[in-house]
C-alpha atoms as a PDB file:
ATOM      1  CA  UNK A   1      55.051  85.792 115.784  1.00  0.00           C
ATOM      2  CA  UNK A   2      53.436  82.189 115.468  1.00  0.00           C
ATOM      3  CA  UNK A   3      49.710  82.707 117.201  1.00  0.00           C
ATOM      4  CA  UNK A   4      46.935  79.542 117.824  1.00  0.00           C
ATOM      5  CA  UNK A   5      43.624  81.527 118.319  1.00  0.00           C
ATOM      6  CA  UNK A   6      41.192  79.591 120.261  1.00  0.00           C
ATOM      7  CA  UNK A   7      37.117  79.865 121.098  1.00  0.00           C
ATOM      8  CA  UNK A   8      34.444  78.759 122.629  1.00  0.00           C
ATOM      9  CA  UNK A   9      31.559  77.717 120.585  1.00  0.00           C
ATOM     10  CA  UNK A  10      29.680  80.994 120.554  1.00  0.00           C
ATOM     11  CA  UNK A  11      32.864  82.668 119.469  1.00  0.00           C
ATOM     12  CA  UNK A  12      34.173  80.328 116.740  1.00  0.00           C
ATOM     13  CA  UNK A  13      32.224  82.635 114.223  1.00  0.00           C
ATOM     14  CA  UNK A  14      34.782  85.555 114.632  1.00  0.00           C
ATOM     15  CA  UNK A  15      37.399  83.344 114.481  1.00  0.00           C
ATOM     16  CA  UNK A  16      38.757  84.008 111.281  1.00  0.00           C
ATOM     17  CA  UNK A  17      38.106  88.757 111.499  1.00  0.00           C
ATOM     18  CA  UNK A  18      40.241  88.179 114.431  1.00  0.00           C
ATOM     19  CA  UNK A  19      43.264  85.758 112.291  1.00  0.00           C
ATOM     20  CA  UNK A  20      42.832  88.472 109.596  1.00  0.00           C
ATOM     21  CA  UNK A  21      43.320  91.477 111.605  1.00  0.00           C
ATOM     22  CA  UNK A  22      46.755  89.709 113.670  1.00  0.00           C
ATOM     23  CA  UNK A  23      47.766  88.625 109.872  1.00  0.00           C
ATOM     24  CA  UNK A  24      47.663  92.236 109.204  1.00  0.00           C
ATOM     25  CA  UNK A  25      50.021  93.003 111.368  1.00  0.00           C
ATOM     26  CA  UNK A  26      52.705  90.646 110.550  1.00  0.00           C
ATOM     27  CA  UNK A  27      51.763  87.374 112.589  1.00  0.00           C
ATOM     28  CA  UNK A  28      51.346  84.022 111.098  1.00  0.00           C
ATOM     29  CA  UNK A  29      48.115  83.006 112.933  1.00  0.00           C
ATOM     30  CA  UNK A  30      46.207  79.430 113.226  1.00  0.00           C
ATOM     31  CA  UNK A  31      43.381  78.931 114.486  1.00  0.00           C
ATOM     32  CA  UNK A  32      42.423  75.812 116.665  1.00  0.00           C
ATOM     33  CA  UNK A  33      39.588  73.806 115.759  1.00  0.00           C
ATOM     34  CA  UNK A  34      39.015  71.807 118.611  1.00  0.00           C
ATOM     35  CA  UNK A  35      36.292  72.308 120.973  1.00  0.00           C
ATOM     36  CA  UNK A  36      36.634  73.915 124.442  1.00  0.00           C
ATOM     37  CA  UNK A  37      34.945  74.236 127.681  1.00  0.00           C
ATOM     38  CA  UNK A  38      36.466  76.688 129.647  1.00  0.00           C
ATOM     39  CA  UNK A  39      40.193  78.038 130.311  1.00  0.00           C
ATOM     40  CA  UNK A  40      40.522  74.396 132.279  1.00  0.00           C
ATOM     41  CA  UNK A  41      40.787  73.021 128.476  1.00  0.00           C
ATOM     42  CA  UNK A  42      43.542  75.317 126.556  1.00  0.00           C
ATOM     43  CA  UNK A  43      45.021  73.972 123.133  1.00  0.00           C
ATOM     44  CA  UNK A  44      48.378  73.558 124.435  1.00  0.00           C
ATOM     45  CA  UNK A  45      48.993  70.581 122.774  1.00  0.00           C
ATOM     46  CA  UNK A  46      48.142  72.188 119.123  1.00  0.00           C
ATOM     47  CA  UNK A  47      50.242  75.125 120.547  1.00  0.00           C
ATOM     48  CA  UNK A  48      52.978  73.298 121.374  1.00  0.00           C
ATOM     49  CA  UNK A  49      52.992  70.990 117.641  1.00  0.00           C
ATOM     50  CA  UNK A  50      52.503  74.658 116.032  1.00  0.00           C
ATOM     51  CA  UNK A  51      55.721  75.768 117.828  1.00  0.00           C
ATOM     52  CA  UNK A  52      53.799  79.055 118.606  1.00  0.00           C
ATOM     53  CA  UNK A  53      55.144  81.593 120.343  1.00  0.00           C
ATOM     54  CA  UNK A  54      51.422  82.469 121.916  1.00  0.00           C
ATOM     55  CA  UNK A  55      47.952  80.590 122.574  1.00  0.00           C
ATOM     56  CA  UNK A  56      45.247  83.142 122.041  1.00  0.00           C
ATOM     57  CA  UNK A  57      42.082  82.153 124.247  1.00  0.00           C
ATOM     58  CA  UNK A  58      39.018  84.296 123.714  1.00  0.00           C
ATOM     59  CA  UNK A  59      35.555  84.271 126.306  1.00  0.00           C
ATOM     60  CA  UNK A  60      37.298  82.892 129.684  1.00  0.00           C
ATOM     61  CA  UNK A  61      39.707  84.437 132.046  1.00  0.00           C
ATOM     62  CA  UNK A  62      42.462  82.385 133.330  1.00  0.00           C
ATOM     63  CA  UNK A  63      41.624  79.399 135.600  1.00  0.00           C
ATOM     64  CA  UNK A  64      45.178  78.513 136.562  1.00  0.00           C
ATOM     65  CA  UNK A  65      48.719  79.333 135.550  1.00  0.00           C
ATOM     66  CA  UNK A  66      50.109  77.208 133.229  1.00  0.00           C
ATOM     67  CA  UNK A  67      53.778  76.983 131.536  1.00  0.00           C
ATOM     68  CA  UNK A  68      52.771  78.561 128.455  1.00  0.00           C
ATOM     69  CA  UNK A  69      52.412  82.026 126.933  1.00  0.00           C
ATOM     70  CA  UNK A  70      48.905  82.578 126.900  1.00  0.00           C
ATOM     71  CA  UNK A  71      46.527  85.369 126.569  1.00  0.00           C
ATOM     72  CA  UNK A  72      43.432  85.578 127.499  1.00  0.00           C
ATOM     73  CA  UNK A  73      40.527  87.715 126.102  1.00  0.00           C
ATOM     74  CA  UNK A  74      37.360  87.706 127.957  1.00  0.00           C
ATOM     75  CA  UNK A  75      35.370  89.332 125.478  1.00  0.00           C
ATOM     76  CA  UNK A  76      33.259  91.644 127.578  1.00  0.00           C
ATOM     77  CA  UNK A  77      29.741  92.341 126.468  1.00  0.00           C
ATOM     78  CA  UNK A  78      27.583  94.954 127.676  1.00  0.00           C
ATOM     79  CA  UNK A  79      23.964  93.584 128.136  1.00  0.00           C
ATOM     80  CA  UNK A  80      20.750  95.540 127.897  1.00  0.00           C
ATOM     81  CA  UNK A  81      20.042  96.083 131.750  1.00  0.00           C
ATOM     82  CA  UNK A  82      16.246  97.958 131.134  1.00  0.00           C
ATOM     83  CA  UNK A  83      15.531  94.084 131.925  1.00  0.00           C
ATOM     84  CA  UNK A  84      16.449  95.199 135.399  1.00  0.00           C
ATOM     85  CA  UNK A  85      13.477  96.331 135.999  1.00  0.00           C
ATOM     86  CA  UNK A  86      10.759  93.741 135.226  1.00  0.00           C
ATOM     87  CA  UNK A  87      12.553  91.464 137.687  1.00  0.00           C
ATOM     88  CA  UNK A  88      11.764  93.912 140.675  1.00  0.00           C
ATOM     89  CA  UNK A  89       8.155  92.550 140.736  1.00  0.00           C
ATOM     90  CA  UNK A  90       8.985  88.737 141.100  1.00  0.00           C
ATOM     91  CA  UNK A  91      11.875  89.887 143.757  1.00  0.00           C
ATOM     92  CA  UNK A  92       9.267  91.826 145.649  1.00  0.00           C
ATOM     93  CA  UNK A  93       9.622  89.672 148.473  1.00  0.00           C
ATOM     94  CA  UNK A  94      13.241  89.647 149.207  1.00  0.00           C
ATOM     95  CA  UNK A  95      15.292  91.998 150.791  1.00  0.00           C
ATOM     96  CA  UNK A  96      18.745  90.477 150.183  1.00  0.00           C
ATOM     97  CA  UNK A  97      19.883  89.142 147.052  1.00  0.00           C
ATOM     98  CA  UNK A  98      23.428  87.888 145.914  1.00  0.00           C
ATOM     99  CA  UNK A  99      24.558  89.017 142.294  1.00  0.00           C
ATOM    100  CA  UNK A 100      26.308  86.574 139.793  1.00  0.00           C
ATOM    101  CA  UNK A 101      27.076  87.021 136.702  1.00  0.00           C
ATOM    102  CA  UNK A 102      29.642  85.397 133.996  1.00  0.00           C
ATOM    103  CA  UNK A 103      32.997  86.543 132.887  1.00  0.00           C
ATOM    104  CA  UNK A 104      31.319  88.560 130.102  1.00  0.00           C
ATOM    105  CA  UNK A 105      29.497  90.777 132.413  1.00  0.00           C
ATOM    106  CA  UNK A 106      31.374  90.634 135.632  1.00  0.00           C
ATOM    107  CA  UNK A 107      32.227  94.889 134.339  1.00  0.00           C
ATOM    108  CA  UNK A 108      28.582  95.485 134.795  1.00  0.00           C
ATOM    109  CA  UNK A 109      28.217  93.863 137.887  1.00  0.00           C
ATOM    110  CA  UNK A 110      28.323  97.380 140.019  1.00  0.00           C
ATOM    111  CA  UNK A 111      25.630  99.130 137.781  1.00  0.00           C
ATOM    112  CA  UNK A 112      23.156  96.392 138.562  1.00  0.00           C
ATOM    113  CA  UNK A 113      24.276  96.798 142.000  1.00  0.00           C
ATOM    114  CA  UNK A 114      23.464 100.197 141.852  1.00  0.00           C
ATOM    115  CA  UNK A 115      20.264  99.609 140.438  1.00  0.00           C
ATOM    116  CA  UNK A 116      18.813  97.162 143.005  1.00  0.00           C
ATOM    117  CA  UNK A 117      20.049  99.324 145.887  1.00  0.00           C
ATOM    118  CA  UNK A 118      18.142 102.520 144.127  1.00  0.00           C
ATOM    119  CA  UNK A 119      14.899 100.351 144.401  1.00  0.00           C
ATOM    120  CA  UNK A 120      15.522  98.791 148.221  1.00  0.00           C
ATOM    121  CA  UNK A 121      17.036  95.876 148.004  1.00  0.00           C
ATOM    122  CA  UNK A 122      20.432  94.971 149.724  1.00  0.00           C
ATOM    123  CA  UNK A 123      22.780  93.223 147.407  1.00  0.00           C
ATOM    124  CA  UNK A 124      26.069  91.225 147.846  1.00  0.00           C
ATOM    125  CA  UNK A 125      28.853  90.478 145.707  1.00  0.00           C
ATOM    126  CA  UNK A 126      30.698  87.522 146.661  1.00  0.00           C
ATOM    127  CA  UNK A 127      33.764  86.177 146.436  1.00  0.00           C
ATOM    128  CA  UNK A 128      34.394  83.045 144.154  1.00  0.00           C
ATOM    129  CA  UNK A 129      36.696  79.855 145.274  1.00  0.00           C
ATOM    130  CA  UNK A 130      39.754  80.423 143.591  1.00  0.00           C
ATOM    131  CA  UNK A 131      39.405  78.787 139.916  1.00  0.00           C
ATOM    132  CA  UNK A 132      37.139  82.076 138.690  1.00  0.00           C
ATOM    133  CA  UNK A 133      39.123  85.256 139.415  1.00  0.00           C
ATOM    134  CA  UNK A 134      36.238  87.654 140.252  1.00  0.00           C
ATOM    135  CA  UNK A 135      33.533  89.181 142.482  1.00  0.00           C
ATOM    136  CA  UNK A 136      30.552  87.732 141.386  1.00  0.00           C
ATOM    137  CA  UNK A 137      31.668  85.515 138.797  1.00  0.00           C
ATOM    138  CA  UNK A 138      30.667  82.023 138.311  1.00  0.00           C
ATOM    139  CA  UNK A 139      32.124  78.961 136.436  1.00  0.00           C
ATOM    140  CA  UNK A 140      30.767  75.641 135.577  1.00  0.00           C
ATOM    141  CA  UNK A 141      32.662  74.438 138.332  1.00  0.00           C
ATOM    142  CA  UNK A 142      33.072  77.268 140.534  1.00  0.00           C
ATOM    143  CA  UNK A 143      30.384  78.679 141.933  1.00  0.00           C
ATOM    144  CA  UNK A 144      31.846  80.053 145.284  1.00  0.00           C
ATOM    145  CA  UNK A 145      30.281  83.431 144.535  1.00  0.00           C
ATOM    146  CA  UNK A 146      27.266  82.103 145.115  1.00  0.00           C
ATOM    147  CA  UNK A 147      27.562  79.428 147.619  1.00  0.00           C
ATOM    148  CA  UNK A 148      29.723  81.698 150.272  1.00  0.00           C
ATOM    149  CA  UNK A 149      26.295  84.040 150.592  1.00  0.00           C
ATOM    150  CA  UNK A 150      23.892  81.566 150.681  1.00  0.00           C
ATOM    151  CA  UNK A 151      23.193  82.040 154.386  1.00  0.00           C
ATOM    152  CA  UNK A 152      23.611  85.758 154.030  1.00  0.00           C
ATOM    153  CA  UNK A 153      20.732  86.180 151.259  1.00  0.00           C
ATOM    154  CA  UNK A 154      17.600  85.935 150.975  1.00  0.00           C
ATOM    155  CA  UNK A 155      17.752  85.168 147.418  1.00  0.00           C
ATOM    156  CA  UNK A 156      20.307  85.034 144.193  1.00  0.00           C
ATOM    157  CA  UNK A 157      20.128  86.858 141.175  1.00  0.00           C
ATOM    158  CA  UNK A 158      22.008  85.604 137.710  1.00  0.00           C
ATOM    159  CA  UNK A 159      22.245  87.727 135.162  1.00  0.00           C
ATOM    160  CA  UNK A 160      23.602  86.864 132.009  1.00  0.00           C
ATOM    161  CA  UNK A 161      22.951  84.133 129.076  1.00  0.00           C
ATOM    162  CA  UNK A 162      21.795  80.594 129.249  1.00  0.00           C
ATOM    163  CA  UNK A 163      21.513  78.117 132.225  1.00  0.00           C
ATOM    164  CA  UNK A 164      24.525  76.104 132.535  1.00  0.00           C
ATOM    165  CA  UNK A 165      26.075  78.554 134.829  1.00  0.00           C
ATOM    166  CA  UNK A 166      23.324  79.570 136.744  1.00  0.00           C
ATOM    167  CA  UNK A 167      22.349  75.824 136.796  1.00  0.00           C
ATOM    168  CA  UNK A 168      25.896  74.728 138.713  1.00  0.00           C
ATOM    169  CA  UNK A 169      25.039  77.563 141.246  1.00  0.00           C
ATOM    170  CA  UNK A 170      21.643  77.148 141.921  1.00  0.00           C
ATOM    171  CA  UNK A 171      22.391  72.864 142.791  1.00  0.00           C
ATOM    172  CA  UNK A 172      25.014  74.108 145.445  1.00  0.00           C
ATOM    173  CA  UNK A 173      22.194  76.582 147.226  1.00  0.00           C
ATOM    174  CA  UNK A 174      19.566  76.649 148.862  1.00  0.00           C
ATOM    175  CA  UNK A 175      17.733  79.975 148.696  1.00  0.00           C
ATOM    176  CA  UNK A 176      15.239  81.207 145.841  1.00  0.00           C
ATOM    177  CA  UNK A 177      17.556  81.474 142.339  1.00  0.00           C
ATOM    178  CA  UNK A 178      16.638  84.194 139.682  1.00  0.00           C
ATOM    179  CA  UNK A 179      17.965  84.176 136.658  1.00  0.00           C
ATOM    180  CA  UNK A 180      17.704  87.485 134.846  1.00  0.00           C
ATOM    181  CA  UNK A 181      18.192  86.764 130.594  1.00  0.00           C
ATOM    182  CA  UNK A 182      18.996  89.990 128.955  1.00  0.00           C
ATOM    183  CA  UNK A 183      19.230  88.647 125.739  1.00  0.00           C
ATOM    184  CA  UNK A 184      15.516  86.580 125.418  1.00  0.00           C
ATOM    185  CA  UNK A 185      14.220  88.808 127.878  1.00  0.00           C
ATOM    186  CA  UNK A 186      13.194  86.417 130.344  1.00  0.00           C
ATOM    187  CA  UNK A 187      13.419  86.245 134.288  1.00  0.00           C
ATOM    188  CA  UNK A 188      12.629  83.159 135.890  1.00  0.00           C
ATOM    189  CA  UNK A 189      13.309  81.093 139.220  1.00  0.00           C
ATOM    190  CA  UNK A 190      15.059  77.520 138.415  1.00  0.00           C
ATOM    191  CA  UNK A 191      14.885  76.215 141.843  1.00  0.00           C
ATOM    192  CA  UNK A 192      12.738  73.166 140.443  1.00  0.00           C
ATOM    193  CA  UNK A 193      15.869  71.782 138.938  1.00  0.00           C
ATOM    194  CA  UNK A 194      17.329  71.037 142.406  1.00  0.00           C
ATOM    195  CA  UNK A 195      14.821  68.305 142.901  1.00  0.00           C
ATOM    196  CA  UNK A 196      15.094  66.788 139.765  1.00  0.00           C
ATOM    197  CA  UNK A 197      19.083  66.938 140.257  1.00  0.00           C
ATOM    198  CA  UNK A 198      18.577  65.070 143.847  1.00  0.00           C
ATOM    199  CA  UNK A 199      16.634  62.852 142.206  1.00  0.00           C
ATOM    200  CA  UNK A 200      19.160  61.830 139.251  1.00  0.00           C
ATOM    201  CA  UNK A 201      21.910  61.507 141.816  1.00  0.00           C
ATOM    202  CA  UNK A 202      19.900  58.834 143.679  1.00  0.00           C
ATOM    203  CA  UNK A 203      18.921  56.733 140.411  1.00  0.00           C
ATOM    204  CA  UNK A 204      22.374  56.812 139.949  1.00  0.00           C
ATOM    205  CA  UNK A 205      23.694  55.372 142.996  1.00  0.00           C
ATOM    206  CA  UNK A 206      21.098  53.155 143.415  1.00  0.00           C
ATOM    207  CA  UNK A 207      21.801  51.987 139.212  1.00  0.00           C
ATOM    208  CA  UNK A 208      25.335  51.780 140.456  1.00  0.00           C
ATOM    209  CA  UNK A 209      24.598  48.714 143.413  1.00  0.00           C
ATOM    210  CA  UNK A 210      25.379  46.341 141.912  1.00  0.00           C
ATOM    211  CA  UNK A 211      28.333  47.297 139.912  1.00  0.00           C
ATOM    212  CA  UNK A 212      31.648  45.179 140.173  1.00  0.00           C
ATOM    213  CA  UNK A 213      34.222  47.015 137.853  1.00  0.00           C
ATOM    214  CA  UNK A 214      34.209  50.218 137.802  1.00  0.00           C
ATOM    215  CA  UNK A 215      35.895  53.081 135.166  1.00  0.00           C
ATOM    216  CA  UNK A 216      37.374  55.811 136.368  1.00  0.00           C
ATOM    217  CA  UNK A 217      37.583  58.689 134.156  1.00  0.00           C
ATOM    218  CA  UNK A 218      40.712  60.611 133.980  1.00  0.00           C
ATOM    219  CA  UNK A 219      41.318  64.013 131.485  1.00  0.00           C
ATOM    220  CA  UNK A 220      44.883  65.355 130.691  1.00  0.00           C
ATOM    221  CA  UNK A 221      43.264  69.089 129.840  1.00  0.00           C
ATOM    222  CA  UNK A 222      45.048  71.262 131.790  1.00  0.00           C
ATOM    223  CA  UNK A 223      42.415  72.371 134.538  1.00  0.00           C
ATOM    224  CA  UNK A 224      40.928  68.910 134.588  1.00  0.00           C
ATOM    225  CA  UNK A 225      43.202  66.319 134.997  1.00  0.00           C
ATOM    226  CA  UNK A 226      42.956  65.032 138.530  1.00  0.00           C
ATOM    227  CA  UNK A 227      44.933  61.689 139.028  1.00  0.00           C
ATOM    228  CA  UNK A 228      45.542  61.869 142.683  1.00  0.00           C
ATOM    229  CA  UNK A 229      41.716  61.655 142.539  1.00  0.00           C
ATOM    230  CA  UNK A 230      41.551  59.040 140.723  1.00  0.00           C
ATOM    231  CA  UNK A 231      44.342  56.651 142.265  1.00  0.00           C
ATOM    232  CA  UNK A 232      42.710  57.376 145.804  1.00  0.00           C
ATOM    233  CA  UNK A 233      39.533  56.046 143.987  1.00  0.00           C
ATOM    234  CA  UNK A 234      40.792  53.120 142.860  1.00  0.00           C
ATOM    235  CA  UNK A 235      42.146  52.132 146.134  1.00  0.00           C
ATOM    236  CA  UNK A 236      39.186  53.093 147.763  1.00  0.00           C
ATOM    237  CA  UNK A 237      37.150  50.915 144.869  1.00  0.00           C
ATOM    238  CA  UNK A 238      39.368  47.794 145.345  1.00  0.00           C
ATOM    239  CA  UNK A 239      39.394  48.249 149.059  1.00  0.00           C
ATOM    240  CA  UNK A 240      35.895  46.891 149.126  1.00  0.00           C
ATOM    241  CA  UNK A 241      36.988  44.071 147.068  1.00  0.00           C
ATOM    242  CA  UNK A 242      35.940  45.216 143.671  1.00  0.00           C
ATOM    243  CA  UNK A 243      37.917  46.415 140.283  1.00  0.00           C
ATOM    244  CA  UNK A 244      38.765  49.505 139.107  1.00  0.00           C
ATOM    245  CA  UNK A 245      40.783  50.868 135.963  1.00  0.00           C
ATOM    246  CA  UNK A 246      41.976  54.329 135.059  1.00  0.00           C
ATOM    247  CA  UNK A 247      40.416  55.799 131.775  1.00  0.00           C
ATOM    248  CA  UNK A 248      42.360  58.939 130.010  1.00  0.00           C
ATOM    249  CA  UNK A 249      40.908  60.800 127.614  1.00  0.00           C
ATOM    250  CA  UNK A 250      41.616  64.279 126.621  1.00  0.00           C
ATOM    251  CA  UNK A 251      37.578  65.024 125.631  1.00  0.00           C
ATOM    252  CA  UNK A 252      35.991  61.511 126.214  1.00  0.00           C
ATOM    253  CA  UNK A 253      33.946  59.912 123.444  1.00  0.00           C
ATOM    254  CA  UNK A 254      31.149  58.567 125.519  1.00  0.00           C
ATOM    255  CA  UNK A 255      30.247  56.285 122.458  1.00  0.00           C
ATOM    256  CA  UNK A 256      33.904  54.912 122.621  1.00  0.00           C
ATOM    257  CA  UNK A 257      33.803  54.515 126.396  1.00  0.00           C
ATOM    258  CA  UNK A 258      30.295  52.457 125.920  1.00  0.00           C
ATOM    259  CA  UNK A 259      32.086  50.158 124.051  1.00  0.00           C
ATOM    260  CA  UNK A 260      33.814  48.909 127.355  1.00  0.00           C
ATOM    261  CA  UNK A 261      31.484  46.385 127.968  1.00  0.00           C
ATOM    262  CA  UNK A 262      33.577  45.316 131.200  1.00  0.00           C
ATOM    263  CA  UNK A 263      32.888  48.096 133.236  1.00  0.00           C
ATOM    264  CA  UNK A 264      29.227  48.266 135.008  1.00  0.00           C
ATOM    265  CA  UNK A 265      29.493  51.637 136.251  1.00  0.00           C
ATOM    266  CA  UNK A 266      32.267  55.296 135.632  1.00  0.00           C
ATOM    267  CA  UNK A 267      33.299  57.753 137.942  1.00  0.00           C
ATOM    268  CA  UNK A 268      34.293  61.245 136.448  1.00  0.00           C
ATOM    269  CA  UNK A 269      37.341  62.851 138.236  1.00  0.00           C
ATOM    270  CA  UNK A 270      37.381  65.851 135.111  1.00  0.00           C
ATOM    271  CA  UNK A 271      34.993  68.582 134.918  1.00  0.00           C
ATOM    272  CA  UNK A 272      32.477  67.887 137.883  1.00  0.00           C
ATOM    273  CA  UNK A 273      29.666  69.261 135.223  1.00  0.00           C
ATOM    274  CA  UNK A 274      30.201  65.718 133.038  1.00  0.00           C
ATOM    275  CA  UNK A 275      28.462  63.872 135.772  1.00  0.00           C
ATOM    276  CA  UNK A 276      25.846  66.437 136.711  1.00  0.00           C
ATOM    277  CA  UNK A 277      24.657  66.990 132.484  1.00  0.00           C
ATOM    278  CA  UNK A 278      26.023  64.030 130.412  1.00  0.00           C
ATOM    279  CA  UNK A 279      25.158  61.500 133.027  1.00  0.00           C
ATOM    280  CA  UNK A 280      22.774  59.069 130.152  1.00  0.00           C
ATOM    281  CA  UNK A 281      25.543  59.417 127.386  1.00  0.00           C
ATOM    282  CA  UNK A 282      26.645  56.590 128.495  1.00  0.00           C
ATOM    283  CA  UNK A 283      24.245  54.438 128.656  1.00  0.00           C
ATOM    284  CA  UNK A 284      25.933  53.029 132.866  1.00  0.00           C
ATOM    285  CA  UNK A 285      25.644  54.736 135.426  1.00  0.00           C
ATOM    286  CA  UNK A 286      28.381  57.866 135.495  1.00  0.00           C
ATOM    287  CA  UNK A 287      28.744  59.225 139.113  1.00  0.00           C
ATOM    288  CA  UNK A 288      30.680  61.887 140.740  1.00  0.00           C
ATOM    289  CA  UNK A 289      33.057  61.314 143.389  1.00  0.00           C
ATOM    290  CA  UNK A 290      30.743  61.614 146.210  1.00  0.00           C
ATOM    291  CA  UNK A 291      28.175  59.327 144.859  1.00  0.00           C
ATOM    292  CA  UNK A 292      30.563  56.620 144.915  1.00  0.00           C
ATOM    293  CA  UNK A 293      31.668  57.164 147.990  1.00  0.00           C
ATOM    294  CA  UNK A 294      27.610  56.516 148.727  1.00  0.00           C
ATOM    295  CA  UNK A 295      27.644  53.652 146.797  1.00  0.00           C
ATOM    296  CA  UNK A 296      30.486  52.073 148.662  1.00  0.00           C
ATOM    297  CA  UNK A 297      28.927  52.927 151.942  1.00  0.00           C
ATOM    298  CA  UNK A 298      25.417  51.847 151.023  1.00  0.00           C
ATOM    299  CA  UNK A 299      27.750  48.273 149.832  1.00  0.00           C
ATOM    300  CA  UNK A 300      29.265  47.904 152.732  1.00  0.00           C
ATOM    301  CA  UNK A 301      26.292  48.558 154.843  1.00  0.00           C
ATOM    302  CA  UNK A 302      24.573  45.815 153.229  1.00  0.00           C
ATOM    303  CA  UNK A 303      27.493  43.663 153.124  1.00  0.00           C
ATOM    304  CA  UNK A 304      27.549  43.802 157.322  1.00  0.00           C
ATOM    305  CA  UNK A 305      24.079  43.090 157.203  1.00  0.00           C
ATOM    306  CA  UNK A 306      24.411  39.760 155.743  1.00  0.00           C
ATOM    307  CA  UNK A 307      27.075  39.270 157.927  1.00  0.00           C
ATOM    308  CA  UNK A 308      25.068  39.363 161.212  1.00  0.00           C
END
């Protein structure tokens, strides 16, 4: 069989144990050097030019069918959970908590259930949007797990590595957000970055005022590419008599898009995270969907204004 093995960048390193062990048992096996940021972004492309028989994507669970064979290894990990317990203290105060975790630890998600409940606390598993597949878990871009308890809890709890996915989650709530960090041993509430977030996305529209052309960015990965979005954009754009042009990219150079020196301002239609953490890449303002739609309202506000 003709495999493509693919990873995320924390995994790339056991790229080539895993080729060795499938060459071992007959396969011819590539592995695809390309970088990815979730299951929205599978090497079907390479997989397809390799004629390979399977795609091989390790650290994600599927985000949505596609017409490929592909198989996909989470890569579970079981984190030290004696962490647990030094969180306790700074949750002393809240009775309800909602549990989140990534794809890596969603299989430990009942033991730290079990372990709040032991010490009073009511927790609540909930259920994510539709791109993630499971209690609890979060993606960069789904964080339904979260958001559909945010009335019901008192606080959240993340546990796992890093902040980018406890970041996404904690900008679309509103109560207290722990994150528990097994692996530096660190607990700490991140609710401070929903002010600076607010903040961004207002210099941004207001950077964006007096933009005439606008970009709009378009990506053919497979769980990004979104050009209903963008063509209802564009009409939308040129509607209030400015210009608008459609941008595709499969990963987007933002060096290479700075180099359009016609376009004032870019709207992302890809993976909502570009305009929430890439946002000064550019060097223009980049906004989300939403903030143009401010933009545009703000315009045309101002526009009847002048007109009175």
């Amino acid at each position: 069989m003709r495999i493509l093995l693919q990873f995320p960048e924390g995994l790339k390193q056991y790229a080539l144990e895993h080729a060795k062990k499938l060459e071992a048992e007959g396969n011819k096996v590539f592995i695809s050097a390309s970088p990815t940021f979730g299951a929205c972004d599978l090497a079907l492309d390479e997989a397809r030019a390799l004629k390979a028989d399977k795609l091989v994507h390790f650290g994600h669970a599927e985000f949505h069918h596609v017409d490929f064979n592909v198989e996909y290894v989470k890569y579970e990990m079981d984190a030290p959970l004696e962490i647990l317990r030094e969180s306790l203290a700074v949750l002393k105060d809240y009775k309800t908590i909602g549990l989140v975790t990534t794809i890596q630890h969603v299989h430990q998600l009942e033991a730290i259930k079990r372990f709040y409940e032991s010490n009073g606390k009511t927790v609540i598993i909930g259920k994510p949007y539709g791109f993630a597949k499971q209690p609890g878990q979060i993606l960069g871009c789904d964080i339904g797990s979260a958001a559909t308890v945010d009335r019901q809890v008192d606080a959240h709890v993340y546990f796992g590595g890093g902040l980018f996915h406890p970041l996404g989650a904690a900008l679309a709530t509103s109560k207290p957000f722990l994150v528990v960090e097994p692996f530096e041993n660190k607990v700490e509430f991140i609710d401070r970055y929903r002010s600076v977030y607010h903040k961004r996305s207002n210099g941004r529209i207001l950077a964006a005022m007096d933009a005439k052309n606008f970009g709009i960015l378009v990506s053919t990965k497979n769980g990004q590419h979104n050009i209903r979005l963008a063509e209802v954009i564009k009409s939308k754009v040129e509607a209030s008599g400015l210009k608008a042009g459609v941008l595709v990219a499969n990963t987007f150079d933002f060096y290479s898009i700075g180099n359009m020196l016609e376009f004032d301002a870019f709207v992302n239609t890809a993976c909502p995270r570009i305009s929430i953490d890439d946002p000064v890449r550019i060097g223009k303002p980049l906004l989300s969907a939403n903030e143009l739609m401010e933009v545009l309202k703000i315009k045309g506000e101002l526009a009847g204004q002048r007109t009175v």
